[in-house]
N, C-alpha and C. Protein backbone atom coordinates (compact mmCIF):
# COMPACT_ATOMS: atom_id res chain seq x y z
N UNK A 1 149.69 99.49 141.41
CA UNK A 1 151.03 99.08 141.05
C UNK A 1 151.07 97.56 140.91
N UNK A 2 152.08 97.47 140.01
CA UNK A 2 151.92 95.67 139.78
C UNK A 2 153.73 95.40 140.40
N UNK A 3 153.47 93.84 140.68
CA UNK A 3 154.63 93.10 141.23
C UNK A 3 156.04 93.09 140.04
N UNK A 4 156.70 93.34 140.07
CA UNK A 4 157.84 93.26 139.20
C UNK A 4 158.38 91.77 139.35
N UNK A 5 158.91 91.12 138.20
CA UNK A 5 159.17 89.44 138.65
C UNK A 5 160.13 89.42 137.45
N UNK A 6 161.16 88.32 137.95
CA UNK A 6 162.04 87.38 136.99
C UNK A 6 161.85 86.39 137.18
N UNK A 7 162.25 85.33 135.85
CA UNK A 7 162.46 83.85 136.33
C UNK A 7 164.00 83.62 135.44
N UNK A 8 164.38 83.39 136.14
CA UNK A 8 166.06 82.68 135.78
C UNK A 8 166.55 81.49 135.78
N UNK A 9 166.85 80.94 134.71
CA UNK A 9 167.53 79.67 134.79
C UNK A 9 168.67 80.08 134.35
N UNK A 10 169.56 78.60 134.86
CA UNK A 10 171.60 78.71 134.41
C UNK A 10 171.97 79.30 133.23
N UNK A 11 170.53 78.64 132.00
CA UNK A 11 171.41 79.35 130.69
C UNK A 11 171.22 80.56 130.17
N UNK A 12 169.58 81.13 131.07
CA UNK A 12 169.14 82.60 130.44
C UNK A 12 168.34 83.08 131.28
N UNK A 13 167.82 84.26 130.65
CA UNK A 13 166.67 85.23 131.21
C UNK A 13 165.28 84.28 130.67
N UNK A 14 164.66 84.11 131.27
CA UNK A 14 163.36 83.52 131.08
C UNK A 14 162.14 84.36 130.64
N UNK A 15 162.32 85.36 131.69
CA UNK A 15 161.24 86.60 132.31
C UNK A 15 161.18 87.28 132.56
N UNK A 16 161.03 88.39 131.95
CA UNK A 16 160.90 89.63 133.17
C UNK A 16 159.39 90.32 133.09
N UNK A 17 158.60 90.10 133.92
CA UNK A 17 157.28 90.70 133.43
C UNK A 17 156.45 91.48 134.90
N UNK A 18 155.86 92.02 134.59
CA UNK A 18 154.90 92.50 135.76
C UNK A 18 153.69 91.67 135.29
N UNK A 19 152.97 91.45 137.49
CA UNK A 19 151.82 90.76 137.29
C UNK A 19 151.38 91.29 138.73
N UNK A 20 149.95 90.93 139.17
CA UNK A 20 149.05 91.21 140.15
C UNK A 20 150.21 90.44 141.14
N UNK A 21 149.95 88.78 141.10
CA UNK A 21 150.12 87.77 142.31
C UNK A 21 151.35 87.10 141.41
N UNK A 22 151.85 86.78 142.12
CA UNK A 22 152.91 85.28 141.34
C UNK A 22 153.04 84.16 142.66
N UNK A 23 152.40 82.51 142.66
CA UNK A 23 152.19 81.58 143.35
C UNK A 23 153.29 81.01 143.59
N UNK A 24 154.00 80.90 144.23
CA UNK A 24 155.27 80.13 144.27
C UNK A 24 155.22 78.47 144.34
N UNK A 25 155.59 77.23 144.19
CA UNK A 25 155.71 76.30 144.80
C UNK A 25 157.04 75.92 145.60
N UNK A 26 156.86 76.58 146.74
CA UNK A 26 158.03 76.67 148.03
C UNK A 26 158.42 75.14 148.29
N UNK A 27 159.47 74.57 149.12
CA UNK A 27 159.95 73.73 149.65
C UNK A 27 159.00 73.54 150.76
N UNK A 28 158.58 74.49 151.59
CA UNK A 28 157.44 74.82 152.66
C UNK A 28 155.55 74.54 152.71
N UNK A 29 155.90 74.75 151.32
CA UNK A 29 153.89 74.87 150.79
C UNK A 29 154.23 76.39 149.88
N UNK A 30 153.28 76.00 148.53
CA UNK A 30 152.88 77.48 147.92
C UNK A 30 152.92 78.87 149.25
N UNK A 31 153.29 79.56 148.09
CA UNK A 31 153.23 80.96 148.72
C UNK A 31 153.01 82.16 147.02
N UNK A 32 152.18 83.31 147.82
CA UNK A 32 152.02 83.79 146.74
C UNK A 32 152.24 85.01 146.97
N UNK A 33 153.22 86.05 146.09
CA UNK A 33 153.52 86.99 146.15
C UNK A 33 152.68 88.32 145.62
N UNK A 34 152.61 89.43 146.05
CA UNK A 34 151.76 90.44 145.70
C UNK A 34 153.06 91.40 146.22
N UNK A 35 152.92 92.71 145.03
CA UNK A 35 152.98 93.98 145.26
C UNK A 35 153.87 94.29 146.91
N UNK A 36 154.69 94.52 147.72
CA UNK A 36 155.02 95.83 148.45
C UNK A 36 155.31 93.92 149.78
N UNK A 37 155.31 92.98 148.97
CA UNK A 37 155.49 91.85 150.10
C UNK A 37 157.01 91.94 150.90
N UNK A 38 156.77 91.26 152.54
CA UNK A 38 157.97 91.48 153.05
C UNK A 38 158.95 90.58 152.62
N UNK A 39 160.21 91.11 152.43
CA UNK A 39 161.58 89.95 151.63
C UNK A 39 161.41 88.86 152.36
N UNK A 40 162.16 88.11 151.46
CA UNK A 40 162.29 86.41 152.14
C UNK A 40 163.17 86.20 150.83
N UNK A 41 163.66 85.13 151.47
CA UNK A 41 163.91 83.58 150.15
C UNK A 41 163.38 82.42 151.28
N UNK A 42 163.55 81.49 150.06
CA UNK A 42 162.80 79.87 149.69
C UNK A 42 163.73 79.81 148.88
N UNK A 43 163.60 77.76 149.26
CA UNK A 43 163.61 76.63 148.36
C UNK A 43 162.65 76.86 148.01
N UNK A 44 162.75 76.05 146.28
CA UNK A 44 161.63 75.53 145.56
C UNK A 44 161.72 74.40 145.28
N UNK A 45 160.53 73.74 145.37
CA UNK A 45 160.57 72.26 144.54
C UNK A 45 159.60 71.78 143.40
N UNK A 46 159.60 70.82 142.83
CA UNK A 46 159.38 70.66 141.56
C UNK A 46 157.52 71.07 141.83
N UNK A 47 156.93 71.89 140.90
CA UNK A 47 156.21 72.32 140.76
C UNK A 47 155.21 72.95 139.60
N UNK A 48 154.23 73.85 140.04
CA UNK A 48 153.56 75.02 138.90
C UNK A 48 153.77 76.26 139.36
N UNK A 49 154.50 77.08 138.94
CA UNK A 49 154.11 78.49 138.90
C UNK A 49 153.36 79.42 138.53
N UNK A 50 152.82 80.24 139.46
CA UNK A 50 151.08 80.40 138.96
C UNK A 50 151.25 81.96 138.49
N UNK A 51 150.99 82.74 137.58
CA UNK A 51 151.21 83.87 137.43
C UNK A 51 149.88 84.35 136.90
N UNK A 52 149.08 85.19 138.19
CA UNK A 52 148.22 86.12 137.70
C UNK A 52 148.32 87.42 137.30
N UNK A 53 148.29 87.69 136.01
CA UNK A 53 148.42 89.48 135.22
C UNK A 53 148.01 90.34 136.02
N UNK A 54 145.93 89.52 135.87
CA UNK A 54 145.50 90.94 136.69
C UNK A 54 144.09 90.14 137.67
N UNK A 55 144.01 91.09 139.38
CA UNK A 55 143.51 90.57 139.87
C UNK A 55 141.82 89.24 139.64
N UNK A 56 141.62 88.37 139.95
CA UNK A 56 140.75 87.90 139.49
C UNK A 56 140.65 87.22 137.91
N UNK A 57 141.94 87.49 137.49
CA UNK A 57 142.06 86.78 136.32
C UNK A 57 142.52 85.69 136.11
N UNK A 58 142.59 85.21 134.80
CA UNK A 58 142.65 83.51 134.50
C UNK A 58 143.94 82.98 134.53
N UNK A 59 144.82 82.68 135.50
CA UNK A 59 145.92 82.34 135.67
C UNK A 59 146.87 81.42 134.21
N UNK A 60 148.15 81.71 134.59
CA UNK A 60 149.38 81.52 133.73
C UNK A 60 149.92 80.35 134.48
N UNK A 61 150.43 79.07 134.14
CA UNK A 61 151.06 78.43 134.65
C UNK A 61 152.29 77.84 133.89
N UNK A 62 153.26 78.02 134.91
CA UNK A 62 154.80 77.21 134.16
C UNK A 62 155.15 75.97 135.01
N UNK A 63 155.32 75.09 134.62
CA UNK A 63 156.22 73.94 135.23
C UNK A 63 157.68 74.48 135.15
N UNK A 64 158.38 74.28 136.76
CA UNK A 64 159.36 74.93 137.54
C UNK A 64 159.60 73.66 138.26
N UNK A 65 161.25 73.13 137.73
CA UNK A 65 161.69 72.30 138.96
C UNK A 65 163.36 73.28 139.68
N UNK A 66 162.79 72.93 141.03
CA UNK A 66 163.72 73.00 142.19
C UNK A 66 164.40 74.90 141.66
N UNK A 67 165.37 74.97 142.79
CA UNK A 67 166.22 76.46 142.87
C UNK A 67 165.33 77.03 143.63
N UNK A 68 165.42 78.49 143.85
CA UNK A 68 165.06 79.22 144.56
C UNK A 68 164.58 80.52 144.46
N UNK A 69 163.84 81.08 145.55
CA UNK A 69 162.97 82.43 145.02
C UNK A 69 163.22 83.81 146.24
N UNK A 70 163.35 84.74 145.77
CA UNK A 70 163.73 85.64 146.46
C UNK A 70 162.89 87.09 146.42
N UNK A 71 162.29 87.25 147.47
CA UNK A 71 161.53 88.85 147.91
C UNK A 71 162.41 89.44 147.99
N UNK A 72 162.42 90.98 147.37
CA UNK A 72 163.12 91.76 147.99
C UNK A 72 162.54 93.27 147.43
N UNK A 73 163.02 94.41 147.71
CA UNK A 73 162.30 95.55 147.37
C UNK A 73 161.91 95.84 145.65
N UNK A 74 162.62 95.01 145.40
CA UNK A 74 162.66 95.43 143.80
C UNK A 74 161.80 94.16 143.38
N UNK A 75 161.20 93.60 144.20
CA UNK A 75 160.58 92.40 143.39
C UNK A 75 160.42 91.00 143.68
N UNK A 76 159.87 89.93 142.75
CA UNK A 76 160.51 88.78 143.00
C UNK A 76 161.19 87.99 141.90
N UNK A 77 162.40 87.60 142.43
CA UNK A 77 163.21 86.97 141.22
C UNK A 77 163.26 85.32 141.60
N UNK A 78 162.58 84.49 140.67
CA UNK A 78 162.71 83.58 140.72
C UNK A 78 164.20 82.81 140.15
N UNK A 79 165.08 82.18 141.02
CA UNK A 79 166.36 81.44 140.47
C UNK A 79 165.85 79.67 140.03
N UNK A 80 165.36 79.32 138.61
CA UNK A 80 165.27 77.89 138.97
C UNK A 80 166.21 77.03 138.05
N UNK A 81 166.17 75.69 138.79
CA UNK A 81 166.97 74.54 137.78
C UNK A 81 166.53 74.33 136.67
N UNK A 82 165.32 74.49 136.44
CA UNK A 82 165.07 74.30 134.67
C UNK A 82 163.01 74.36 135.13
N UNK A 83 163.24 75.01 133.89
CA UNK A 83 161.37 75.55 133.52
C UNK A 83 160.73 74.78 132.48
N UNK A 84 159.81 74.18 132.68
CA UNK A 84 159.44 73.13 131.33
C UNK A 84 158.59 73.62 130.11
N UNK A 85 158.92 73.47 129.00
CA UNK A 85 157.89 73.62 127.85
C UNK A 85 156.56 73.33 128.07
C-alpha cells in the first residue's frame, strides 16, 4: 500500500498523489512519512519536500515555505504558505 498525500496552498490544490515516503521539513528537523504512520501535526519551515514514488527510488523535490503538515488516518496533508516553481 502506498501513503496517500496532499499539498495545499491558500489559492489551490497542489497535489494529490500517492507515494512510498514523503520527507517533511518540520519546524523540529525533517521527518518522513510512510504508509499506516502515527497522526501528528507540525510546523513547517522554509524548506525541500522530498517525495519518494517508490521505495529506493530517485527522489522528487519541491521547495515549500512555512504552514503546516498533518498525519492522520487518511494520510498526509500538507497545508503550506506557498510552494516554489
Amino acid at each position: 500500500m502506498a501513503l496517500k498525500f496532499e499539498i495545499v496552498t491558500p489559492e489551490k490544490l497542489v497535489r494529490s498523489d500517492e507515494a512510498y515516503m514523503v520527507v517533511v521539513p518540520g519546524s523540529e528537523g525533517d521527518f518522513g512519512v510512510l504508509e499506516g504512520h502515527a497522526p501528528f501535526m507540525s510546523t513547517i519551515r522554509d524548506g525541500a519536500l522530498t517525495i519518494y514514488k517508490t521505495e529506493g527510488g530517485e527522489p522528487e523535490t519541491l521547495a515549500i515555505e512555512g504552514g503546516f503538515a498533518e498525519v492522520s488516518a487518511n494520510g498526509l496533508t500538507v497545508l503550506a504558505e506557498k510552494i516554489g516553481e
